[in-house]
C-alpha atoms as a PDB file:
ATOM      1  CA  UNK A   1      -5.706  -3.478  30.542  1.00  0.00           C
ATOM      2  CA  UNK A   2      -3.327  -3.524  33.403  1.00  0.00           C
ATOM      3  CA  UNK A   3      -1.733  -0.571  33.541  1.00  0.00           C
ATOM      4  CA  UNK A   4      -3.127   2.936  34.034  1.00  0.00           C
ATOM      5  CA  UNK A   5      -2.151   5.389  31.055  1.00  0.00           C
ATOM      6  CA  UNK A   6       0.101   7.871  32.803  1.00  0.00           C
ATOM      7  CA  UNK A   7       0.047  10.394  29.351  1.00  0.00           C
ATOM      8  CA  UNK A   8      -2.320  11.442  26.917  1.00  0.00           C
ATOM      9  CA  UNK A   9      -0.076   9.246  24.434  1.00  0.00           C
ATOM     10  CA  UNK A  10      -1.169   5.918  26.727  1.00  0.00           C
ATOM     11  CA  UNK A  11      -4.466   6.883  26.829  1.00  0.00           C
ATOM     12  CA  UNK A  12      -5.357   7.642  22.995  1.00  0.00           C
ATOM     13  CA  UNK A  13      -3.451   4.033  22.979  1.00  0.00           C
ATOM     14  CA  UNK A  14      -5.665   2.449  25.563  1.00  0.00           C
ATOM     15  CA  UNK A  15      -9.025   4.202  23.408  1.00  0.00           C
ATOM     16  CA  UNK A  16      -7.326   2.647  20.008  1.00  0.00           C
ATOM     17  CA  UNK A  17      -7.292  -1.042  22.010  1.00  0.00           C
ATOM     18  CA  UNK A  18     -11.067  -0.756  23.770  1.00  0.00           C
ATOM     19  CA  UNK A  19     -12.841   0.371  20.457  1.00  0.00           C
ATOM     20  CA  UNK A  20     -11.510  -3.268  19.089  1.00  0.00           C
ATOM     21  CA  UNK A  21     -10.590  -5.715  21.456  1.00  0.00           C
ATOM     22  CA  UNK A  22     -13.985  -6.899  22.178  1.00  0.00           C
ATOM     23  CA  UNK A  23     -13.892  -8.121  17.650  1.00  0.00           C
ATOM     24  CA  UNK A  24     -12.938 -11.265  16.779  1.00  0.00           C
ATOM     25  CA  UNK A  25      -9.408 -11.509  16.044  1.00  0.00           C
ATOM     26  CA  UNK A  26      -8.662  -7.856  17.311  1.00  0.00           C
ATOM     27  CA  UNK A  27      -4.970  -7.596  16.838  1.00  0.00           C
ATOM     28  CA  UNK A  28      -4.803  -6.400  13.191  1.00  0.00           C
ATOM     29  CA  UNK A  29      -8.023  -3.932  13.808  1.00  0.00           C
ATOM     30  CA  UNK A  30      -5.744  -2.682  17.012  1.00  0.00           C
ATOM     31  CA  UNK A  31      -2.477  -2.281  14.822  1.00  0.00           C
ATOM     32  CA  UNK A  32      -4.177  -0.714  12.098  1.00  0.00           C
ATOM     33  CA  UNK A  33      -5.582   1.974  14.377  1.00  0.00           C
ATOM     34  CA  UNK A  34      -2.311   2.297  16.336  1.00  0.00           C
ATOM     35  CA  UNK A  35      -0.432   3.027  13.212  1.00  0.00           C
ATOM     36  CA  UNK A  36      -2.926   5.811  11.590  1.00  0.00           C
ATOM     37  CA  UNK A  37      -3.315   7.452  15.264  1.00  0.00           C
ATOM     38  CA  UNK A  38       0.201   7.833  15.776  1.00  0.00           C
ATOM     39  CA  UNK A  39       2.228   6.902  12.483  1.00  0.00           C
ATOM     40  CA  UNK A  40       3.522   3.776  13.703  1.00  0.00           C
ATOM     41  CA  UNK A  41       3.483   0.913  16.488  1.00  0.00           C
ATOM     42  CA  UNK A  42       6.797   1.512  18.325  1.00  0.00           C
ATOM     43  CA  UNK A  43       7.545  -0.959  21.096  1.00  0.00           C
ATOM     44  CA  UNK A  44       5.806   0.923  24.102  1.00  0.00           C
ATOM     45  CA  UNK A  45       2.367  -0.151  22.011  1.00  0.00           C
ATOM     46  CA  UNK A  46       3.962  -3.192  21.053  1.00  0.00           C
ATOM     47  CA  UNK A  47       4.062  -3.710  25.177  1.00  0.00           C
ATOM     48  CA  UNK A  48       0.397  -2.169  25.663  1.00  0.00           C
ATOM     49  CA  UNK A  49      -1.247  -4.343  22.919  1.00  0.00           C
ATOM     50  CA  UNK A  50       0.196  -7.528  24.212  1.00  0.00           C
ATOM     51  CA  UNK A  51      -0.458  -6.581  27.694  1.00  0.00           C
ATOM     52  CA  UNK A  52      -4.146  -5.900  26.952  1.00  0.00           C
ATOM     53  CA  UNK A  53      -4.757  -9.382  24.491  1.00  0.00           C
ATOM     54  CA  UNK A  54      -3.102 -11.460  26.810  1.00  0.00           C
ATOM     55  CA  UNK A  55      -0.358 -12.008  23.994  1.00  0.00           C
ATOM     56  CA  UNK A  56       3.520 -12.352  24.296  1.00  0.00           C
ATOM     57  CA  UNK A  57       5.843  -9.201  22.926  1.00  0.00           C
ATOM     58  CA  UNK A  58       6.983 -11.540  20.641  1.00  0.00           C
ATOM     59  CA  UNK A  59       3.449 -12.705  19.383  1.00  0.00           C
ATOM     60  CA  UNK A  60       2.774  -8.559  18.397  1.00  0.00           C
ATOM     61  CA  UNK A  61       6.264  -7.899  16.820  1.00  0.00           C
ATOM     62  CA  UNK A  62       5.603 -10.944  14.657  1.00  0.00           C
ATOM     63  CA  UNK A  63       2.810  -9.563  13.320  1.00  0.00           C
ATOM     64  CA  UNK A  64       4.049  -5.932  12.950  1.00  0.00           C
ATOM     65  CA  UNK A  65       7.412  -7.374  11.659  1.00  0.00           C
ATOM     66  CA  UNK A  66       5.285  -9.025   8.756  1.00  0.00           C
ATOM     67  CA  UNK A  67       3.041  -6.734   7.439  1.00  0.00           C
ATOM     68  CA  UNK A  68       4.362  -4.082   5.830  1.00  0.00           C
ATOM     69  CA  UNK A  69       2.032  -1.287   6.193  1.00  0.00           C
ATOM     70  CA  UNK A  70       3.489  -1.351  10.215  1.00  0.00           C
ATOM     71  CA  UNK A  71       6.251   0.230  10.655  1.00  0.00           C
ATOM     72  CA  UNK A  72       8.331   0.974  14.116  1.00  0.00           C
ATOM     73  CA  UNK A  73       9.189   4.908  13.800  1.00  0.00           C
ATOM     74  CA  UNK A  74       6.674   7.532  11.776  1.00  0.00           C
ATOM     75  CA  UNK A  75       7.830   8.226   8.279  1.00  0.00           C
ATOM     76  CA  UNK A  76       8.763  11.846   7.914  1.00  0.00           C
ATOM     77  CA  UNK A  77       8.369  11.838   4.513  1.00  0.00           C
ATOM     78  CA  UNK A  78       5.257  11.887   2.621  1.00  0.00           C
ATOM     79  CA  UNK A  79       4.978   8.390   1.072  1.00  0.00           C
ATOM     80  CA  UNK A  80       3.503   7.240  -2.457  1.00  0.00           C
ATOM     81  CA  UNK A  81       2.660   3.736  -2.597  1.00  0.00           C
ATOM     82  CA  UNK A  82       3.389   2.435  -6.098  1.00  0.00           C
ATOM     83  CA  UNK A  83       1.886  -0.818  -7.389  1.00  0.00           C
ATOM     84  CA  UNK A  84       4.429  -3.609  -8.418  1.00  0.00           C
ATOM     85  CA  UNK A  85       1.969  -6.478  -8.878  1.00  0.00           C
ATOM     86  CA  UNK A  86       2.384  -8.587 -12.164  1.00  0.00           C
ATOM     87  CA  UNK A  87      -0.682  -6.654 -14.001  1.00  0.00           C
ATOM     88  CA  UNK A  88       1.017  -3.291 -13.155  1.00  0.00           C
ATOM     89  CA  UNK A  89       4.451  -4.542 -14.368  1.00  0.00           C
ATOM     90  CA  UNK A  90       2.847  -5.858 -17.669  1.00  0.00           C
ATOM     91  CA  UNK A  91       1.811  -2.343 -18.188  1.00  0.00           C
ATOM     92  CA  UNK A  92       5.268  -0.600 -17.610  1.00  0.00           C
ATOM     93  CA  UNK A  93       5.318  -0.555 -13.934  1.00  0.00           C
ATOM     94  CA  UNK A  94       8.966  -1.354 -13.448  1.00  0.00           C
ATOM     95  CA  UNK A  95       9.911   1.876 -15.203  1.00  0.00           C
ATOM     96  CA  UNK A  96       7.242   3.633 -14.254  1.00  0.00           C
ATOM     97  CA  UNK A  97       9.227   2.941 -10.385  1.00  0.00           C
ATOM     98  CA  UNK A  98      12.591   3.535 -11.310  1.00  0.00           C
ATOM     99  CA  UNK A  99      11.355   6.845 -12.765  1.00  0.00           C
ATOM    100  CA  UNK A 100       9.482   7.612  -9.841  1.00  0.00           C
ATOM    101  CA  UNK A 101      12.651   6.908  -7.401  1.00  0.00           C
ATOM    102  CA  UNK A 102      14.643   9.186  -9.731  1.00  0.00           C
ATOM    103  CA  UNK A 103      12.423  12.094  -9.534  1.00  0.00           C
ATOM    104  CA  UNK A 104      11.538  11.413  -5.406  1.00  0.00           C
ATOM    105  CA  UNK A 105      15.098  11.480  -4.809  1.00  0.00           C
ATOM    106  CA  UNK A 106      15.205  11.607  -1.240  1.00  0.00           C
ATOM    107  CA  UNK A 107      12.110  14.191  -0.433  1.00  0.00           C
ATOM    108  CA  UNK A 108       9.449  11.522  -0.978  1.00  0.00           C
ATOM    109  CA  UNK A 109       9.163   7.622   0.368  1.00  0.00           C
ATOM    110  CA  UNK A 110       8.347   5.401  -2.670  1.00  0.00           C
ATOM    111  CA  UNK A 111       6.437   2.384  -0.962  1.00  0.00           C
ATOM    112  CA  UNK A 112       6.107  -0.848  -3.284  1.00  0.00           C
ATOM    113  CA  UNK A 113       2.567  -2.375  -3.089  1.00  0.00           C
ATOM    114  CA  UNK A 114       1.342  -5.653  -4.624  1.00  0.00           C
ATOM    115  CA  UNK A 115      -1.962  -4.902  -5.916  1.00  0.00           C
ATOM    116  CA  UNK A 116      -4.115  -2.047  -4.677  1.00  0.00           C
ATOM    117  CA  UNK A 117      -7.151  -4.154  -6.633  1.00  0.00           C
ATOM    118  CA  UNK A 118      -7.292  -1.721 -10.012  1.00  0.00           C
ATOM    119  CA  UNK A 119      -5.554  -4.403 -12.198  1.00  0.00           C
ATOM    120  CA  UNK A 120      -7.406  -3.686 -15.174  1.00  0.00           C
ATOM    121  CA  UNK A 121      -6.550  -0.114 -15.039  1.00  0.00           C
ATOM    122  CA  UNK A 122      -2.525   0.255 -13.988  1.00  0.00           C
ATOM    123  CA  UNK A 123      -0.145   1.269 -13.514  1.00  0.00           C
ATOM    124  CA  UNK A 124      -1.495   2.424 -10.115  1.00  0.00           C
ATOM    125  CA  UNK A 125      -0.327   4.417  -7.144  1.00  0.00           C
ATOM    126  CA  UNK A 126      -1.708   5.537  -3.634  1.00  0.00           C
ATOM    127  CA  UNK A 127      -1.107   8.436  -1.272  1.00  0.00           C
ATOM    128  CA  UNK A 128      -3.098   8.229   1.324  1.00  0.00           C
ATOM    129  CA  UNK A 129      -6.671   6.652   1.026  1.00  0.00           C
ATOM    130  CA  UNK A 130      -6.252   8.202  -2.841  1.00  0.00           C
ATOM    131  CA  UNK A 131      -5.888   5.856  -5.522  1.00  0.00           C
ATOM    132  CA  UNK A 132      -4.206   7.148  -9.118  1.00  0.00           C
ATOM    133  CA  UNK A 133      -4.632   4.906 -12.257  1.00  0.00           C
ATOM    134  CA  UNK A 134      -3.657   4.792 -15.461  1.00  0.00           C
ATOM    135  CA  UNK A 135      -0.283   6.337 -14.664  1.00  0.00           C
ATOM    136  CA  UNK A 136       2.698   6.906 -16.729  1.00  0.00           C
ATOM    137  CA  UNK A 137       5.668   9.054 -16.152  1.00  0.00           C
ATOM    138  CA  UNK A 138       4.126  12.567 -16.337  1.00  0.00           C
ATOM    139  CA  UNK A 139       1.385  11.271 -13.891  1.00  0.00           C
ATOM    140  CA  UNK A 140       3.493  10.003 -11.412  1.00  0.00           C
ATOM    141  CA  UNK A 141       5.840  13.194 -11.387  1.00  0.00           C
ATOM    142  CA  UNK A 142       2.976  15.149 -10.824  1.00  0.00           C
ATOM    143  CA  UNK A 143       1.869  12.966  -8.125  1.00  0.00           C
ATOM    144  CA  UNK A 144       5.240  13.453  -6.392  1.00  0.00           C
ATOM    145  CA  UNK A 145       5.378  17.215  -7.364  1.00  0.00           C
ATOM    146  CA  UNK A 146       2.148  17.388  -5.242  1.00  0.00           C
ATOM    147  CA  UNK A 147       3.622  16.015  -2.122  1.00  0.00           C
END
């Protein structure tokens, strides 16, 4: 890395790049750790990761820009991540959203998903590493109630 981290922001940045850019294909290991240390990648780590991978801006933002778990400013809100794969729709799940915007209103972030990989057991949701199956509208407005 090139440039010297001037703030404790730059150099818990610079400690997310070094524990991954020696892996093969870093950039999504970097990303992923940029985003849980600070709640997103905003365009001064944009800079940093490209900087330190030899990469263009433009190379970074594409990937950031495409995967949806990145996102360019922390969400404020807390944020329920709500399954909208086929196997969750065939068991209600397009409801089982609309009911869950209605009662987030504008307190809580209702993230679509496609398949969190419990297919057999959905409607399913996630808040943080938690997974909830088997969810209907009680469950989910408890979920949201808890948040």
């Amino acid at each position: 890395m090139s440039q010297t981290p001037t703030t404790d922001r730059e150099a818990r940045l610079d400690a997310a790049i070094r524990r991954h850019a020696g892996e093969e294909g870093p950039l999504l290991p970097i990303l992923h750790a940029v985003q849980a240390e600070f709640g997103c990648v905003d365009e001064a780590a944009k800079r940093r990761i490209a900087d330190a991978l030899n990469l263009t801006r433009a190379e970074v933002h594409g990937v950031v820009s495409f995967y949806h778990d990145f996102h360019d400013k922390p969400e404020t809100r807390p944020v329920l991540k709500l399954c909208r794969a086929e196997s969750c729709q065939a068991r209600g799940g397009e409801a089982l959203a609309a009911h869950a915007e209605r009662v987030a209103g504008a307190r809580v972030k209702i993230e679509p998903v496609y398949c969190l990989g419990l297919c057999s057991v959905g409607p399913n949701a996630m808040v943080g590493e938690d997974l909830y199956a088997r969810l209907d509208e009680r469950g989910v407005a408890e979920l949201i109630g808890a948040m």
